[in-house]
Protein backbone atom coordinates (compact mmCIF):
# COMPACT_ATOMS: atom_id res chain seq x y z
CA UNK A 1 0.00 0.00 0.00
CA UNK A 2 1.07 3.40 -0.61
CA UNK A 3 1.73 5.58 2.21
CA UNK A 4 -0.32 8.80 2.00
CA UNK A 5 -2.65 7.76 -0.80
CA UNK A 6 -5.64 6.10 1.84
CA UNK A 7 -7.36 8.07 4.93
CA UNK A 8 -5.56 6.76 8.30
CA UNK A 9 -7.93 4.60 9.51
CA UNK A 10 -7.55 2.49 6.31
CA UNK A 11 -4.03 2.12 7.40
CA UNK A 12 -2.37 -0.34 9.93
CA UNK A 13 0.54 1.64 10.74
CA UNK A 14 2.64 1.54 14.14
CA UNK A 15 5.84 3.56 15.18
CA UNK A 16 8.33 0.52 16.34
CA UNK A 17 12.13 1.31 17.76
CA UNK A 18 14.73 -1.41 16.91
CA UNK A 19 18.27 -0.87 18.39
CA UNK A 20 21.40 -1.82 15.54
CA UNK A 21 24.85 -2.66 16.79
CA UNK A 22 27.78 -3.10 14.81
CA UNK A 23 27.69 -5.11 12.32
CA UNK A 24 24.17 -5.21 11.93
CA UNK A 25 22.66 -4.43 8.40
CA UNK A 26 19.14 -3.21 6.84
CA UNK A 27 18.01 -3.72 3.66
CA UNK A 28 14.95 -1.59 2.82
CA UNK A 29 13.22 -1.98 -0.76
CA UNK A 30 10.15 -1.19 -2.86
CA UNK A 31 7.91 -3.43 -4.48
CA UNK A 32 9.24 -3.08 -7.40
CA UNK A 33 12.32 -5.71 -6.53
CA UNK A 34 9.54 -8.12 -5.21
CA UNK A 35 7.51 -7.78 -8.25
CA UNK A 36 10.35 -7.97 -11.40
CA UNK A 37 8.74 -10.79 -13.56
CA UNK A 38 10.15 -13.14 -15.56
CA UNK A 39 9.69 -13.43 -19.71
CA UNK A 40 6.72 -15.83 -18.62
CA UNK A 41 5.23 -13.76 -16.81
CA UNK A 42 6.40 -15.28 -13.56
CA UNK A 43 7.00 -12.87 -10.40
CA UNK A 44 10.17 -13.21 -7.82
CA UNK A 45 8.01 -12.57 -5.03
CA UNK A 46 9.30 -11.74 -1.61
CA UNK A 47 10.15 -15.33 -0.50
CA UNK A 48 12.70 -15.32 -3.54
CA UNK A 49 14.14 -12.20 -2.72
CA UNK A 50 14.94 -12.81 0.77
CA UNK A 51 16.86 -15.75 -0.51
CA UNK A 52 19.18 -13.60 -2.38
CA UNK A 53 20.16 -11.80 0.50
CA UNK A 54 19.99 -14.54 3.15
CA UNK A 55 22.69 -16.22 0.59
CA UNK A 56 25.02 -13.05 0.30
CA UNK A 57 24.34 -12.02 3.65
CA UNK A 58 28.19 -12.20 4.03
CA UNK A 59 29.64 -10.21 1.19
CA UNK A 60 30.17 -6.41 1.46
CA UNK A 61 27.35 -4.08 1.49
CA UNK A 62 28.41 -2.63 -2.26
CA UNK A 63 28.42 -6.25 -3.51
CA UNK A 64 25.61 -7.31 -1.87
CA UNK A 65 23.36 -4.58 -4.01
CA UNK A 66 24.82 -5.55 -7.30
CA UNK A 67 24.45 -9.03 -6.61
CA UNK A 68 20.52 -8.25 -5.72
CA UNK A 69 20.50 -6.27 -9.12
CA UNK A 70 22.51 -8.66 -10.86
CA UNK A 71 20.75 -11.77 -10.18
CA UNK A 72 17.10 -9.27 -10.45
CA UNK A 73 18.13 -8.97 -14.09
CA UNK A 74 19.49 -12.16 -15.01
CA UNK A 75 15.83 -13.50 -13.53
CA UNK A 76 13.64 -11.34 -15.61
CA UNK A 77 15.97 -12.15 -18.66
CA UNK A 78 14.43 -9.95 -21.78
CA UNK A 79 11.22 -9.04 -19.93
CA UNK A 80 10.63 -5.61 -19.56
CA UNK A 81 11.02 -3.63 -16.46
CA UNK A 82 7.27 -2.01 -15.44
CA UNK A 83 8.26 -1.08 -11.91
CA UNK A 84 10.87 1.00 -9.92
CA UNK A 85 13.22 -1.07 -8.14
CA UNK A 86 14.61 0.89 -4.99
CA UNK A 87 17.30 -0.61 -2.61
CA UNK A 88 18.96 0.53 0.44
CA UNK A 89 21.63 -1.16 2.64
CA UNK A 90 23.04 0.08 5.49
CA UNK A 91 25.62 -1.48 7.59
CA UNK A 92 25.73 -0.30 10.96
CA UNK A 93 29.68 0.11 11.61
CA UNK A 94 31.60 2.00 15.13
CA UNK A 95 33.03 5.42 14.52
């Protein structure tokens, strides 16, 4: 869902506080990454997705996102893109 598009009481929102430590890592996304379909028409889907980073969990922030991108492409092969695809990774590291 959209934030902003629906009236507030359409919404199930909640304000939730999650404390990082070093070495820790987020990976926020849109839809679009979930929803890059294959040349049959066939979507990744979020259970697919999570796989690609659960299985470069390890590598370095930078490569992690081309890897996502990388393998994002190779799946929807000559399909066309319809959809943003928006990534951010942060690694949480000590000054």
């Amino acid at each position: 869902m959209v934030l902003g598009i629906q009236e507030s009481e359409f919404l199930n929102l909640s304000e939730e506080e999650q404390r990082l430590e070093p070495g820790d890592r987020l990976i926020l996304y849109s839809d679009g990454l979930c929803d890059v379909m294959d040349e049959n028409g066939a979507f990744l889907g979020p259970a697919r997705l999570q796989a690609i980073v659960t299985a470069q969990a390890e590598k370095p922030i930078e490569t992690l996102c081309q890897v996502i991108f990388d393998t994002l492409a190779h799946f929807r092969g000559q399909a066309g893109q319809f959809d943003d695809m928006t990534l951010l990774a942060l690694q949480v590291s000590l000054l």
